[in-house]
PDB file of N, CA and C in Angstrom:
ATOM      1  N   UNK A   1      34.302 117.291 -17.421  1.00  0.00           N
ATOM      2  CA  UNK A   1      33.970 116.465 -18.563  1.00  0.00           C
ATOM      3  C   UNK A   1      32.687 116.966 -19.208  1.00  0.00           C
ATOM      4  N   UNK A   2      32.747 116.619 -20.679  1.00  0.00           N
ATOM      5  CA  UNK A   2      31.145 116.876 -21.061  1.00  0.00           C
ATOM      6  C   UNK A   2      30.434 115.868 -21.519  1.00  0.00           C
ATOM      7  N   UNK A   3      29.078 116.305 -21.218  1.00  0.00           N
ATOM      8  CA  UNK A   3      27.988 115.296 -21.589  1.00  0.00           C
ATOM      9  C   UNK A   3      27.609 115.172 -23.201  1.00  0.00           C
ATOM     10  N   UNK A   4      26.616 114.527 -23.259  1.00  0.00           N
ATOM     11  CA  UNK A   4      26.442 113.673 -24.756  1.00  0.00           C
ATOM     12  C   UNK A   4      25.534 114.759 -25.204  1.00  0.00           C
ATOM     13  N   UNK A   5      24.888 116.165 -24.068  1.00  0.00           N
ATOM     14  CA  UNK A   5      23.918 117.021 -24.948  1.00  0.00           C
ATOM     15  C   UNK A   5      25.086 118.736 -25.550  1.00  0.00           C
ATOM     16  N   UNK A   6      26.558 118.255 -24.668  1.00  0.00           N
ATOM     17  CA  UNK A   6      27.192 119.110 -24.716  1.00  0.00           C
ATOM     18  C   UNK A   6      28.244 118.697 -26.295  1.00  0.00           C
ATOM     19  N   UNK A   7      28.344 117.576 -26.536  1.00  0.00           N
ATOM     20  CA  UNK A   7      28.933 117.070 -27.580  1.00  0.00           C
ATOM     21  C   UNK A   7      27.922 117.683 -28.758  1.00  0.00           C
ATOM     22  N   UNK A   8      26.625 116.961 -28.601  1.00  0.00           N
ATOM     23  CA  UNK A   8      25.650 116.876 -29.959  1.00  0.00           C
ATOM     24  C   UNK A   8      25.764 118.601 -30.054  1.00  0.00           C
ATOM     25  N   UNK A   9      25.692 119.247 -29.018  1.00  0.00           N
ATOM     26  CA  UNK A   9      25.677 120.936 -29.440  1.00  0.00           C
ATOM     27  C   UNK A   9      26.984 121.406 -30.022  1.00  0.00           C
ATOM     28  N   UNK A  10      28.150 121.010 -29.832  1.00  0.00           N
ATOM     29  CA  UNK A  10      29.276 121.251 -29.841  1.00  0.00           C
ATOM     30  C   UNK A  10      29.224 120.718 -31.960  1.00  0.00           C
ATOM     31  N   UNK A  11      28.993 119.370 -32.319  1.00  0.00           N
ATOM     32  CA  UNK A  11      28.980 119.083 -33.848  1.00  0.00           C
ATOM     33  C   UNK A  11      27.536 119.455 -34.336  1.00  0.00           C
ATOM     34  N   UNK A  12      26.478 120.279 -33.565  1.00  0.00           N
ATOM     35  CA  UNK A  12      25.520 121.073 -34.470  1.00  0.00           C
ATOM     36  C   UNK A  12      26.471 122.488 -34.973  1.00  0.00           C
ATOM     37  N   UNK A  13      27.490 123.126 -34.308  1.00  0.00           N
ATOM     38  CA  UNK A  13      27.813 123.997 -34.240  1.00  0.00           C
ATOM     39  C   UNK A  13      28.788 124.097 -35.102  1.00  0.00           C
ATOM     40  N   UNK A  14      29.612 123.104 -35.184  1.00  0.00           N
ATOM     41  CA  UNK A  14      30.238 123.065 -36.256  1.00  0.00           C
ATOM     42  C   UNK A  14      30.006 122.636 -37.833  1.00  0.00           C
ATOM     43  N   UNK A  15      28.535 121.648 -38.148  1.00  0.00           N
ATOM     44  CA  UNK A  15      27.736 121.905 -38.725  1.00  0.00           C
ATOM     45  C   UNK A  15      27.576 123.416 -39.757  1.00  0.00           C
ATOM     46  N   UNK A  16      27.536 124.258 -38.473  1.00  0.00           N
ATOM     47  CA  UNK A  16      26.397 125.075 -39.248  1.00  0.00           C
ATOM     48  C   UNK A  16      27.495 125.898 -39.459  1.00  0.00           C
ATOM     49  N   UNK A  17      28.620 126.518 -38.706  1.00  0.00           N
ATOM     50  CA  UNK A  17      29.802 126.991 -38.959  1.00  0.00           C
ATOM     51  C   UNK A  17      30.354 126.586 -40.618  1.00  0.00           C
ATOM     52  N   UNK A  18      30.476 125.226 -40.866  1.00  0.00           N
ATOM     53  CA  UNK A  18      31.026 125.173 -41.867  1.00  0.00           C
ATOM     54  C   UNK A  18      29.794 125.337 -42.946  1.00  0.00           C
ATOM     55  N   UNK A  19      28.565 125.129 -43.531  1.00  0.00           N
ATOM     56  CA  UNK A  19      27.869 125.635 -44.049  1.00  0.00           C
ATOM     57  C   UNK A  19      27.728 127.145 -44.598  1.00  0.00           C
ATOM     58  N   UNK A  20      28.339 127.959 -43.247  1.00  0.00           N
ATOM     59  CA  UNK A  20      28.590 129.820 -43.376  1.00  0.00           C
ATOM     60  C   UNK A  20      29.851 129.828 -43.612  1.00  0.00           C
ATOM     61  N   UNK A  21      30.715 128.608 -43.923  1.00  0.00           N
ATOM     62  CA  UNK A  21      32.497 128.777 -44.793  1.00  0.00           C
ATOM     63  C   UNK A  21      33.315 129.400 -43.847  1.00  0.00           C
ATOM     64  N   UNK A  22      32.900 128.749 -42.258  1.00  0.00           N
ATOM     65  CA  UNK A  22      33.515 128.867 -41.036  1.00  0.00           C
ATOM     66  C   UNK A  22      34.105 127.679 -40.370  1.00  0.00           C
ATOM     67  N   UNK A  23      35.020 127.992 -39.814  1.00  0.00           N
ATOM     68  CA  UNK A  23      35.717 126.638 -38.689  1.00  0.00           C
ATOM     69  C   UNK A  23      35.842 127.044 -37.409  1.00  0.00           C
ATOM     70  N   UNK A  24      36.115 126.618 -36.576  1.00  0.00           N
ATOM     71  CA  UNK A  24      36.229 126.869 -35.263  1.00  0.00           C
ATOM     72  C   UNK A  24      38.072 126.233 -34.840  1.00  0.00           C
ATOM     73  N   UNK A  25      37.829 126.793 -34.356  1.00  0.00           N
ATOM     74  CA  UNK A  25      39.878 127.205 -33.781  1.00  0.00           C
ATOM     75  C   UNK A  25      39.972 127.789 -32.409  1.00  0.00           C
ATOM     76  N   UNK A  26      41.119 127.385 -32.020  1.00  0.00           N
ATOM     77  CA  UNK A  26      41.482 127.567 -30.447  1.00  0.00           C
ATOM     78  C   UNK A  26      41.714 129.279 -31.151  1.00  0.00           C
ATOM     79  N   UNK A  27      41.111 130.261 -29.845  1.00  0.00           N
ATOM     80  CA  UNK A  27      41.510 131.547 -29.538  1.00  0.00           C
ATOM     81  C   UNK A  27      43.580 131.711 -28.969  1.00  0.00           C
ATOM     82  N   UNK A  28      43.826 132.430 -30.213  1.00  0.00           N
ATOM     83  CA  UNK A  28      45.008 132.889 -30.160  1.00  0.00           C
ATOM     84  C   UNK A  28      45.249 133.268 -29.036  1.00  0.00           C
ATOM     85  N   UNK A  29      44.677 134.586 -28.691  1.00  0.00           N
ATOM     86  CA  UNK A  29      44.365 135.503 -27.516  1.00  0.00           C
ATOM     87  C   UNK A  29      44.110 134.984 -26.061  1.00  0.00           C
ATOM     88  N   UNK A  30      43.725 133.853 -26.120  1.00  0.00           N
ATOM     89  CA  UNK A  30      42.330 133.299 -24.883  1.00  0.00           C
ATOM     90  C   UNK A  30      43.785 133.582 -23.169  1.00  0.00           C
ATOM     91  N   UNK A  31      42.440 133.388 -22.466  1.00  0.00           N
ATOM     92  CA  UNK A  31      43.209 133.388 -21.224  1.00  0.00           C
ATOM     93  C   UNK A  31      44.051 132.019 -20.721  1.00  0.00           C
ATOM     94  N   UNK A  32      44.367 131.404 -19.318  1.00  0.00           N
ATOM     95  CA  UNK A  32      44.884 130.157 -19.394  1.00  0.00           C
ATOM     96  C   UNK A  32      44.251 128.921 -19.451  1.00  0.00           C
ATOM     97  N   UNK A  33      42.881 129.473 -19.306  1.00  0.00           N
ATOM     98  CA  UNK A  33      42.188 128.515 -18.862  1.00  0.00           C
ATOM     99  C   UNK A  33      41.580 127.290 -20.517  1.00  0.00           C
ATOM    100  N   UNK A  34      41.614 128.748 -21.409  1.00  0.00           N
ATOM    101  CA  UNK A  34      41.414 128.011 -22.845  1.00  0.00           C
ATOM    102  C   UNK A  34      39.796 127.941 -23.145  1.00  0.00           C
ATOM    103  N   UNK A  35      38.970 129.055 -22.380  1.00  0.00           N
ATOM    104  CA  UNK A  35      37.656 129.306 -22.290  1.00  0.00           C
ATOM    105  C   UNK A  35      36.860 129.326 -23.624  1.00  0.00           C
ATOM    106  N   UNK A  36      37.527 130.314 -24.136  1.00  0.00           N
ATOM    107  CA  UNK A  36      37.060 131.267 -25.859  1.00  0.00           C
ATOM    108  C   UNK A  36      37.673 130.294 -27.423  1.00  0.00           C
ATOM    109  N   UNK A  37      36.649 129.983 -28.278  1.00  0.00           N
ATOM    110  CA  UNK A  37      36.923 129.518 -29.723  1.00  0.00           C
ATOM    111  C   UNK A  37      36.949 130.973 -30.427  1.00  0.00           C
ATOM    112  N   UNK A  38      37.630 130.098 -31.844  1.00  0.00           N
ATOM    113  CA  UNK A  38      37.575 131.524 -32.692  1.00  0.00           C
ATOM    114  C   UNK A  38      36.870 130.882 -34.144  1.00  0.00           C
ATOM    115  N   UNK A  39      36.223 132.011 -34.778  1.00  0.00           N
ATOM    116  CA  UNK A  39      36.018 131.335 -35.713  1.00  0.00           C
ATOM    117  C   UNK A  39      36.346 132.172 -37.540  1.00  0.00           C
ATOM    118  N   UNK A  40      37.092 131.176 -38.103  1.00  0.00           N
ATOM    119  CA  UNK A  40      37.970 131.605 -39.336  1.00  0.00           C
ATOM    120  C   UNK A  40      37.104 131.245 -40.414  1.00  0.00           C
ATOM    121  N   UNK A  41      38.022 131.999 -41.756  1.00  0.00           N
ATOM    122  CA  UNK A  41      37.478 130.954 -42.849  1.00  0.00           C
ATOM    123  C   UNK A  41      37.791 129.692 -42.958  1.00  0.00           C
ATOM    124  N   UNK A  42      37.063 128.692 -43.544  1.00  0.00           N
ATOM    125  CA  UNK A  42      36.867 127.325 -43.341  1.00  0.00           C
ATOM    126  C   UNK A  42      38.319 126.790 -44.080  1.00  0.00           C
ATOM    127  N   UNK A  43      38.607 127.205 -45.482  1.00  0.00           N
ATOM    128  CA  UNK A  43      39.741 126.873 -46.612  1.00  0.00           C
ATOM    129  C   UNK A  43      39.611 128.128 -47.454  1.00  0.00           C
ATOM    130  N   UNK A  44      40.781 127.649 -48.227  1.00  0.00           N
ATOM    131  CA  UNK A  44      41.335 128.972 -48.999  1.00  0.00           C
ATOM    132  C   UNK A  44      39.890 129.676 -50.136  1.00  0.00           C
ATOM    133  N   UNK A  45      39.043 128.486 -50.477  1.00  0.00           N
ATOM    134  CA  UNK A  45      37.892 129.199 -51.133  1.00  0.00           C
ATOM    135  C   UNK A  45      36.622 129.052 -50.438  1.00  0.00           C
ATOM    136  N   UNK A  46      36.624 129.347 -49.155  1.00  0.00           N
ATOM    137  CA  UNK A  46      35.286 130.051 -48.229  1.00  0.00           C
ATOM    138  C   UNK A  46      35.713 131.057 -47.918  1.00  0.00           C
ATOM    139  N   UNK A  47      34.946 132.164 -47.976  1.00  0.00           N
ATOM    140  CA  UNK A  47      34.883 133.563 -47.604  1.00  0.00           C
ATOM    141  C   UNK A  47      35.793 134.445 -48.110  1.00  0.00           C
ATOM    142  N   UNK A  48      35.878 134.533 -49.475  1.00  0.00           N
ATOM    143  CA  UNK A  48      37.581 134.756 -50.156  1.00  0.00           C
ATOM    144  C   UNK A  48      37.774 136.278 -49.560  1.00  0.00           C
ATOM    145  N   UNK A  49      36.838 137.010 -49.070  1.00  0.00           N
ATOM    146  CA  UNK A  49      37.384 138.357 -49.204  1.00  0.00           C
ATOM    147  C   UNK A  49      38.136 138.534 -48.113  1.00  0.00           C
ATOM    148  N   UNK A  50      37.970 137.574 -46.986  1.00  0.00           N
ATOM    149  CA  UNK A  50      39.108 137.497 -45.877  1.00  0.00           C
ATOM    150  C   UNK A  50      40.126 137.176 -45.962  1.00  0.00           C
ATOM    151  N   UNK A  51      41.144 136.866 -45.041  1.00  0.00           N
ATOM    152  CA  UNK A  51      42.709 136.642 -45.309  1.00  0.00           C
ATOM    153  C   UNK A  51      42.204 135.581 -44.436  1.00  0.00           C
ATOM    154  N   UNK A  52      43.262 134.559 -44.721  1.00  0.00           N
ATOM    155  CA  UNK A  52      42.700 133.230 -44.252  1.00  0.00           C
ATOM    156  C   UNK A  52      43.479 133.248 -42.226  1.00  0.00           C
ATOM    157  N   UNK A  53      44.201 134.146 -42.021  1.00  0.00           N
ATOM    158  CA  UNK A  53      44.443 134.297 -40.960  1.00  0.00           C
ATOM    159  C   UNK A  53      43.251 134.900 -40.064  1.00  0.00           C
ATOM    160  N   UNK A  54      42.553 135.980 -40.757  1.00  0.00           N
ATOM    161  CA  UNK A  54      41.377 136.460 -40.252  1.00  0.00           C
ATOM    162  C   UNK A  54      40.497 135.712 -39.163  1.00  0.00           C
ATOM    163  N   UNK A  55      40.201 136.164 -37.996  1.00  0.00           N
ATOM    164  CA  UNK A  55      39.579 135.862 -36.834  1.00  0.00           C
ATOM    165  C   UNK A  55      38.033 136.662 -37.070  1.00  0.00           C
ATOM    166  N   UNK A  56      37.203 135.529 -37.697  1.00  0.00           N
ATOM    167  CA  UNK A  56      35.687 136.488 -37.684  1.00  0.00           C
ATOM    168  C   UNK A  56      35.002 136.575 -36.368  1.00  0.00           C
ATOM    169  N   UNK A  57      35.305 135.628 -35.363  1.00  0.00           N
ATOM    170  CA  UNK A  57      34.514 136.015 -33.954  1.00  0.00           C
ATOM    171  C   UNK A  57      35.570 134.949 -33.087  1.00  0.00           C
ATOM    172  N   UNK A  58      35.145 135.701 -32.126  1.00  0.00           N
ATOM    173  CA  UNK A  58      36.237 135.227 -30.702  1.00  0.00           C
ATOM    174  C   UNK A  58      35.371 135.534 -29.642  1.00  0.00           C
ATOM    175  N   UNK A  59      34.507 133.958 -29.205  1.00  0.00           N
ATOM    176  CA  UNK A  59      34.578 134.068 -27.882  1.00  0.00           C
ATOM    177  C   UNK A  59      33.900 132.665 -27.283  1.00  0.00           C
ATOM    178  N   UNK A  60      32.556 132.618 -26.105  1.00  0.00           N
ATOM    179  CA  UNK A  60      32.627 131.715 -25.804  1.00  0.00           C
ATOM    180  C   UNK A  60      31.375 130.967 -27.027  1.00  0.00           C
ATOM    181  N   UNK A  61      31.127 129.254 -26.555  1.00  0.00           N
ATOM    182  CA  UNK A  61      30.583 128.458 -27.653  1.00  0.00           C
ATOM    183  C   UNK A  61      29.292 129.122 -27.611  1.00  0.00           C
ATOM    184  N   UNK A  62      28.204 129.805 -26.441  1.00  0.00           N
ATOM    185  CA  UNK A  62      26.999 130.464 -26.546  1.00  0.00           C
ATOM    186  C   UNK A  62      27.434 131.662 -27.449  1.00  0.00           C
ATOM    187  N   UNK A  63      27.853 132.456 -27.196  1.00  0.00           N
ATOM    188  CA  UNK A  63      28.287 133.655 -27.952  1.00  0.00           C
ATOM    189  C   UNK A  63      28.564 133.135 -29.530  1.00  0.00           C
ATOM    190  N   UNK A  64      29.394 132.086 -29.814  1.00  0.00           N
ATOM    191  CA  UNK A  64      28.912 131.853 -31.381  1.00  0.00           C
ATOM    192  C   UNK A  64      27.923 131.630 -31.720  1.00  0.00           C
ATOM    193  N   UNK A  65      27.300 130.537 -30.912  1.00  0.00           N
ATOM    194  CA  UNK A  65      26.332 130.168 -31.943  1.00  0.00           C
ATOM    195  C   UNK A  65      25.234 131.438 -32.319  1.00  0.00           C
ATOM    196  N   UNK A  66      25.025 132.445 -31.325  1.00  0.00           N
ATOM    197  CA  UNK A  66      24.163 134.050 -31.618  1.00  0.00           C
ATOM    198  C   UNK A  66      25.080 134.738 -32.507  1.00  0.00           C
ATOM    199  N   UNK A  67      26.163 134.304 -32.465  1.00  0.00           N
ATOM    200  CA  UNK A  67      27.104 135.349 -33.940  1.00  0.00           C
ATOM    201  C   UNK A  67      26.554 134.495 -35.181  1.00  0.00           C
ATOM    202  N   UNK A  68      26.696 133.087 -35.025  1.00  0.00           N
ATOM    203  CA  UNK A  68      26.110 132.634 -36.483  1.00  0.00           C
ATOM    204  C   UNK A  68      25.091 132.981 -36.677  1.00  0.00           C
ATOM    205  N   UNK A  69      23.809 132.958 -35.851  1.00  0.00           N
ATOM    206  CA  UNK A  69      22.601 132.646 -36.021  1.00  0.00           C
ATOM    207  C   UNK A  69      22.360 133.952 -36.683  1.00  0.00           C
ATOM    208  N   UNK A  70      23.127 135.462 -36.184  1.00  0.00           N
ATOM    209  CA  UNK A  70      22.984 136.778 -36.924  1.00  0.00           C
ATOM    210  C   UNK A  70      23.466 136.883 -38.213  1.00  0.00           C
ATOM    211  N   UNK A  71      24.219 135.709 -38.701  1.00  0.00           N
ATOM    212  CA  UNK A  71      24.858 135.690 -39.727  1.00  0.00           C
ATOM    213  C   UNK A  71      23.869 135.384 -40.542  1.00  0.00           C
ATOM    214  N   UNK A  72      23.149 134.377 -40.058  1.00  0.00           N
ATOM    215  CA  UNK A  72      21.952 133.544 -41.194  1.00  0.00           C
ATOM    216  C   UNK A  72      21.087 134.537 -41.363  1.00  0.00           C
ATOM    217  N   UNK A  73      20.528 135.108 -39.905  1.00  0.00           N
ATOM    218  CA  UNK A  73      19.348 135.753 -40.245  1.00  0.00           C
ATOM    219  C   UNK A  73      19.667 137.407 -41.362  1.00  0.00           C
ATOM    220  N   UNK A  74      21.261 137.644 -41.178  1.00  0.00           N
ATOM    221  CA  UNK A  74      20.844 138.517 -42.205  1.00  0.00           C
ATOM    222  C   UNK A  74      20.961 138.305 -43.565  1.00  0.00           C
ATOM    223  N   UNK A  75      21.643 137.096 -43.879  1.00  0.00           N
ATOM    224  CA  UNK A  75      21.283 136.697 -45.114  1.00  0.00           C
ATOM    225  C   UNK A  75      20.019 136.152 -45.707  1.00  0.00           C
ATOM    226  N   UNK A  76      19.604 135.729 -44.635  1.00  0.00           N
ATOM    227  CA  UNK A  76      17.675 135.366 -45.092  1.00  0.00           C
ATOM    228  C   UNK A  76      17.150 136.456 -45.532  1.00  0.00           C
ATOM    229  N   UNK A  77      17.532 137.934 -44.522  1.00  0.00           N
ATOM    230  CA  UNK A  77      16.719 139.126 -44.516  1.00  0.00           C
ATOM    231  C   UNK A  77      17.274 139.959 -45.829  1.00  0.00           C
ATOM    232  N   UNK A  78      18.400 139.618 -46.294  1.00  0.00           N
ATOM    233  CA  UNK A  78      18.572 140.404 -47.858  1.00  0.00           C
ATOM    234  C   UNK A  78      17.996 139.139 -49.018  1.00  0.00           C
ATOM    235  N   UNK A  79      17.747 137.883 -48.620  1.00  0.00           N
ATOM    236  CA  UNK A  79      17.318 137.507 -49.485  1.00  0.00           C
ATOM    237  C   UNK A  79      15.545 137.876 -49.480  1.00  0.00           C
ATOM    238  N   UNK A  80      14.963 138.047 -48.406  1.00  0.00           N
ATOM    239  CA  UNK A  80      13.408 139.102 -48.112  1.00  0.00           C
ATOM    240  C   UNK A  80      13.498 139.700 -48.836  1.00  0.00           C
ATOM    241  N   UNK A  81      14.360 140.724 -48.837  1.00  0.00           N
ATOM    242  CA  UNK A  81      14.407 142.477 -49.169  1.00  0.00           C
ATOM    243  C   UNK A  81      14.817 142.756 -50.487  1.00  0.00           C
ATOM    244  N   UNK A  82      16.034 142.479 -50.756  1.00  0.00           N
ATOM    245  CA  UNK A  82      16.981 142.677 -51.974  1.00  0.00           C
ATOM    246  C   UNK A  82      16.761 141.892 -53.100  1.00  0.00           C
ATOM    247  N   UNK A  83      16.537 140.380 -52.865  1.00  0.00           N
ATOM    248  CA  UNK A  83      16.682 139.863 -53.857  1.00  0.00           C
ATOM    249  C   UNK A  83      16.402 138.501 -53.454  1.00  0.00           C
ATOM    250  N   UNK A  84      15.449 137.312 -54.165  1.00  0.00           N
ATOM    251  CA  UNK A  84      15.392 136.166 -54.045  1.00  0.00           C
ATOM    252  C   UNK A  84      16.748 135.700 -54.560  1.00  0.00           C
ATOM    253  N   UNK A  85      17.855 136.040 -55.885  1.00  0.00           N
ATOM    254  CA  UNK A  85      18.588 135.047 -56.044  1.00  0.00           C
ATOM    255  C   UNK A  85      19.759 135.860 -55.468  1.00  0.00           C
ATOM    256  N   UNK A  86      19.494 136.603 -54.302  1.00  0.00           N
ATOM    257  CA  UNK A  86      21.106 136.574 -53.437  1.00  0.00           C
ATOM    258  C   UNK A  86      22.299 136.069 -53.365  1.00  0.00           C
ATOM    259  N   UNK A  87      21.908 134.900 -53.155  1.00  0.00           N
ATOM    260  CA  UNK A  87      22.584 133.503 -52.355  1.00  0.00           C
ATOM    261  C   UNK A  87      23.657 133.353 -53.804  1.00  0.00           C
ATOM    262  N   UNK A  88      23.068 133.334 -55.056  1.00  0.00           N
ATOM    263  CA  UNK A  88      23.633 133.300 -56.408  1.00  0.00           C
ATOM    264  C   UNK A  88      24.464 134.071 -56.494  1.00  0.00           C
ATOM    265  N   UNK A  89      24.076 135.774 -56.406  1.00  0.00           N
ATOM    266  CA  UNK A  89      24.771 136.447 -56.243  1.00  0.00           C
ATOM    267  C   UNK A  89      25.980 136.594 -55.607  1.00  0.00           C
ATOM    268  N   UNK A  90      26.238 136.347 -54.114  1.00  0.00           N
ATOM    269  CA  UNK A  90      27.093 136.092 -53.381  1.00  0.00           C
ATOM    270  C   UNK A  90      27.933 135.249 -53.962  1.00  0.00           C
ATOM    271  N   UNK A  91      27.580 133.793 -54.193  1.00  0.00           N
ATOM    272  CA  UNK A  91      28.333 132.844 -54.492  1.00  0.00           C
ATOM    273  C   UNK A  91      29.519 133.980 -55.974  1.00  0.00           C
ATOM    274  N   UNK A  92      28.649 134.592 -56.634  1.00  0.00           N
ATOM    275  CA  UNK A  92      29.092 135.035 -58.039  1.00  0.00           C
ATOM    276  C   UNK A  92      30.292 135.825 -57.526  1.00  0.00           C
ATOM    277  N   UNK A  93      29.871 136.917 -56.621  1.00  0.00           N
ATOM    278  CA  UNK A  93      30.701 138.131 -56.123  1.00  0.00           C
ATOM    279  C   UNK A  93      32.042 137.202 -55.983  1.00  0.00           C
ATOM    280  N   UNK A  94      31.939 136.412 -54.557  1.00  0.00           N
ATOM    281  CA  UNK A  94      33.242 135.257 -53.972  1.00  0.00           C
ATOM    282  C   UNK A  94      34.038 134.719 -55.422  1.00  0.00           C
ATOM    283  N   UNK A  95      33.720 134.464 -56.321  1.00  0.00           N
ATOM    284  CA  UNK A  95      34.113 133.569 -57.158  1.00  0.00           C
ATOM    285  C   UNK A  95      34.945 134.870 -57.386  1.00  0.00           C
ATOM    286  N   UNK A  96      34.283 136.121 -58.055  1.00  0.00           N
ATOM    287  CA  UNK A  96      35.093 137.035 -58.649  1.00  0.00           C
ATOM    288  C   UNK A  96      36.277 137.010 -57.521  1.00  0.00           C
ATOM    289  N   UNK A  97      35.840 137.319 -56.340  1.00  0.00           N
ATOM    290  CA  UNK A  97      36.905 138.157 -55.641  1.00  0.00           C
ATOM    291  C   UNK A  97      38.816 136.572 -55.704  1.00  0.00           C
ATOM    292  N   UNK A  98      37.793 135.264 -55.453  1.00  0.00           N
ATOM    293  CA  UNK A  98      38.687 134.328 -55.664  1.00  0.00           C
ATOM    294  C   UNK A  98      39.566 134.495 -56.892  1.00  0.00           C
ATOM    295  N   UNK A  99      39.088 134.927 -58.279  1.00  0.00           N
ATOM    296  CA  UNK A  99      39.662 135.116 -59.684  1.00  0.00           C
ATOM    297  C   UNK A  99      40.670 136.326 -59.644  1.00  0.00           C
ATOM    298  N   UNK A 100      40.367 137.277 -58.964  1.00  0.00           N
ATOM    299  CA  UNK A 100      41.126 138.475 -58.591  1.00  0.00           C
ATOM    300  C   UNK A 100      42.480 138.505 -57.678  1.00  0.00           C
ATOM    301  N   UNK A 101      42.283 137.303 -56.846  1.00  0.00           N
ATOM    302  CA  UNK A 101      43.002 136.772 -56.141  1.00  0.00           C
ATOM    303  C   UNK A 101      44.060 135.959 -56.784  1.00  0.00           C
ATOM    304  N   UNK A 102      43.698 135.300 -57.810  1.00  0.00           N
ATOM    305  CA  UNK A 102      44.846 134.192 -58.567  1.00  0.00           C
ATOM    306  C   UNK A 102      45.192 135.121 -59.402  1.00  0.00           C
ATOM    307  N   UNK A 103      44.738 135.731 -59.944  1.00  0.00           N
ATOM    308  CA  UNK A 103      45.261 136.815 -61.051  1.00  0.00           C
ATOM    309  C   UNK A 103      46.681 137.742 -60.615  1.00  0.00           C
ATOM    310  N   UNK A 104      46.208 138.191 -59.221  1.00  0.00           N
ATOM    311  CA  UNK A 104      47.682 139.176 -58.379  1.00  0.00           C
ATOM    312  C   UNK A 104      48.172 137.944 -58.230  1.00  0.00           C
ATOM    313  N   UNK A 105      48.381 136.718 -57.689  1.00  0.00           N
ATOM    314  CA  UNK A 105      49.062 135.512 -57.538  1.00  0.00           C
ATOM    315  C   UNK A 105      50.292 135.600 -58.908  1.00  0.00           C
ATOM    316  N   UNK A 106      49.173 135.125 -59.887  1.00  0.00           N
ATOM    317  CA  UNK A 106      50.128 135.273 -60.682  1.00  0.00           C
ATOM    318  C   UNK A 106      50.785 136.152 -61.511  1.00  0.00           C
ATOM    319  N   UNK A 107      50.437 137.313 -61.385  1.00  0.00           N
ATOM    320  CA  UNK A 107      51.148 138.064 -61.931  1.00  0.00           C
ATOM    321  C   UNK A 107      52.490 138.661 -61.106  1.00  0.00           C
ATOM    322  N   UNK A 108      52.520 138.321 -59.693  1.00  0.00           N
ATOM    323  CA  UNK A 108      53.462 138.631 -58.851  1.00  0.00           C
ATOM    324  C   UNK A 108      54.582 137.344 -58.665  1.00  0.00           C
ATOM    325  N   UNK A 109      53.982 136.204 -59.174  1.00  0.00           N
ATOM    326  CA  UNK A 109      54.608 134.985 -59.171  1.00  0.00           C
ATOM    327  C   UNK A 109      55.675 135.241 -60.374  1.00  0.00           C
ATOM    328  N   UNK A 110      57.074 134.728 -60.356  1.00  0.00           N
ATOM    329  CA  UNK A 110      58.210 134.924 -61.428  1.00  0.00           C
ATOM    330  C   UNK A 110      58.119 133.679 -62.009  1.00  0.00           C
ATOM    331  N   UNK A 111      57.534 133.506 -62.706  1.00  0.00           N
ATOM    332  CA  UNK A 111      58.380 132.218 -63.579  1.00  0.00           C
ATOM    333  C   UNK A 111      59.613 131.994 -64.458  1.00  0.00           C
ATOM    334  N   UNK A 112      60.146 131.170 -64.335  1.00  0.00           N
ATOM    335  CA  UNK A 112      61.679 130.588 -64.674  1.00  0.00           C
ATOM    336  C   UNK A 112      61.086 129.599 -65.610  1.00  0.00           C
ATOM    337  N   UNK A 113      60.115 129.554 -66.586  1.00  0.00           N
ATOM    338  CA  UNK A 113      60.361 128.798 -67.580  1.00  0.00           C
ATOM    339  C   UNK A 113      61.619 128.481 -68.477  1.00  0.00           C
ATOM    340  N   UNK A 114      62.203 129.699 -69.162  1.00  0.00           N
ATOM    341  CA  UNK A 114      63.521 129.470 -70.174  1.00  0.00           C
ATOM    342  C   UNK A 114      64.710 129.852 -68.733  1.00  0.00           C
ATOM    343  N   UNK A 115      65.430 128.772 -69.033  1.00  0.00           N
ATOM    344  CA  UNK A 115      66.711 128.856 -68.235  1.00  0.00           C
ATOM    345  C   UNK A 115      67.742 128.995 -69.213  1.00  0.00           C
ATOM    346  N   UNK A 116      68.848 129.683 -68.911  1.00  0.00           N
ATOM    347  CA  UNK A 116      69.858 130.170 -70.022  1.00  0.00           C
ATOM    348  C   UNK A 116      71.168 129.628 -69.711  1.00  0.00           C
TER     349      UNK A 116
END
């Protein structure tokens, strides 16, 4: 069973997961025991450049939370280095790549408007 400091860590984690446009999911892969999470994009518009099947990390709940925490710190560290409005940027890039995305949608989509 877990305790009430293993819970509060367990919804900080998912917290901060979904903030980085992550979810947490049972490991496809895992052994029997059901040890290892995985963690995906959150919905169809977090992290567009992935495929929403995409597995960004697989393993145990310590091991994520040091995969997120590398996640943050290197986005802090290009917002240091590169650029204060990063974060803008990013958001801008995603949007494109989302627009690029509906665009092949629909242009591969058939529509049957006039029926004969």
């Amino acid at each position: 069973m877990a305790g009430w400091n293993t819970i509060t860590q367990i919804r900080k984690l998912e917290e901060r997961a979904d903030g980085l446009g992550m979810r947490f999911t049972a490991y496809k892969h895992d052994d029997m025991y059901g040890e290892h999470v995985a963690l995906v994009p959150k919905d169809k518009d977090a992290l567009p450049i992935y495929s929403r099947d995409a597995i960004l990390f697989a393993g145990s709940l310590e091991h994520a939370d040091r995969f997120m925490q590398g996640v943050l710190w290197a986005r802090e560290y290009d917002r240091m280095t590169i650029d204060r409005n990063n974060d803008k940027k990013r958001e801008r890039k995603e949007q494109d790549e989302r627009n690029k995305q509906m665009v092949k949608i629909l242009k591969d989509e058939k529509l049957n408007l006039v029926q004969t």
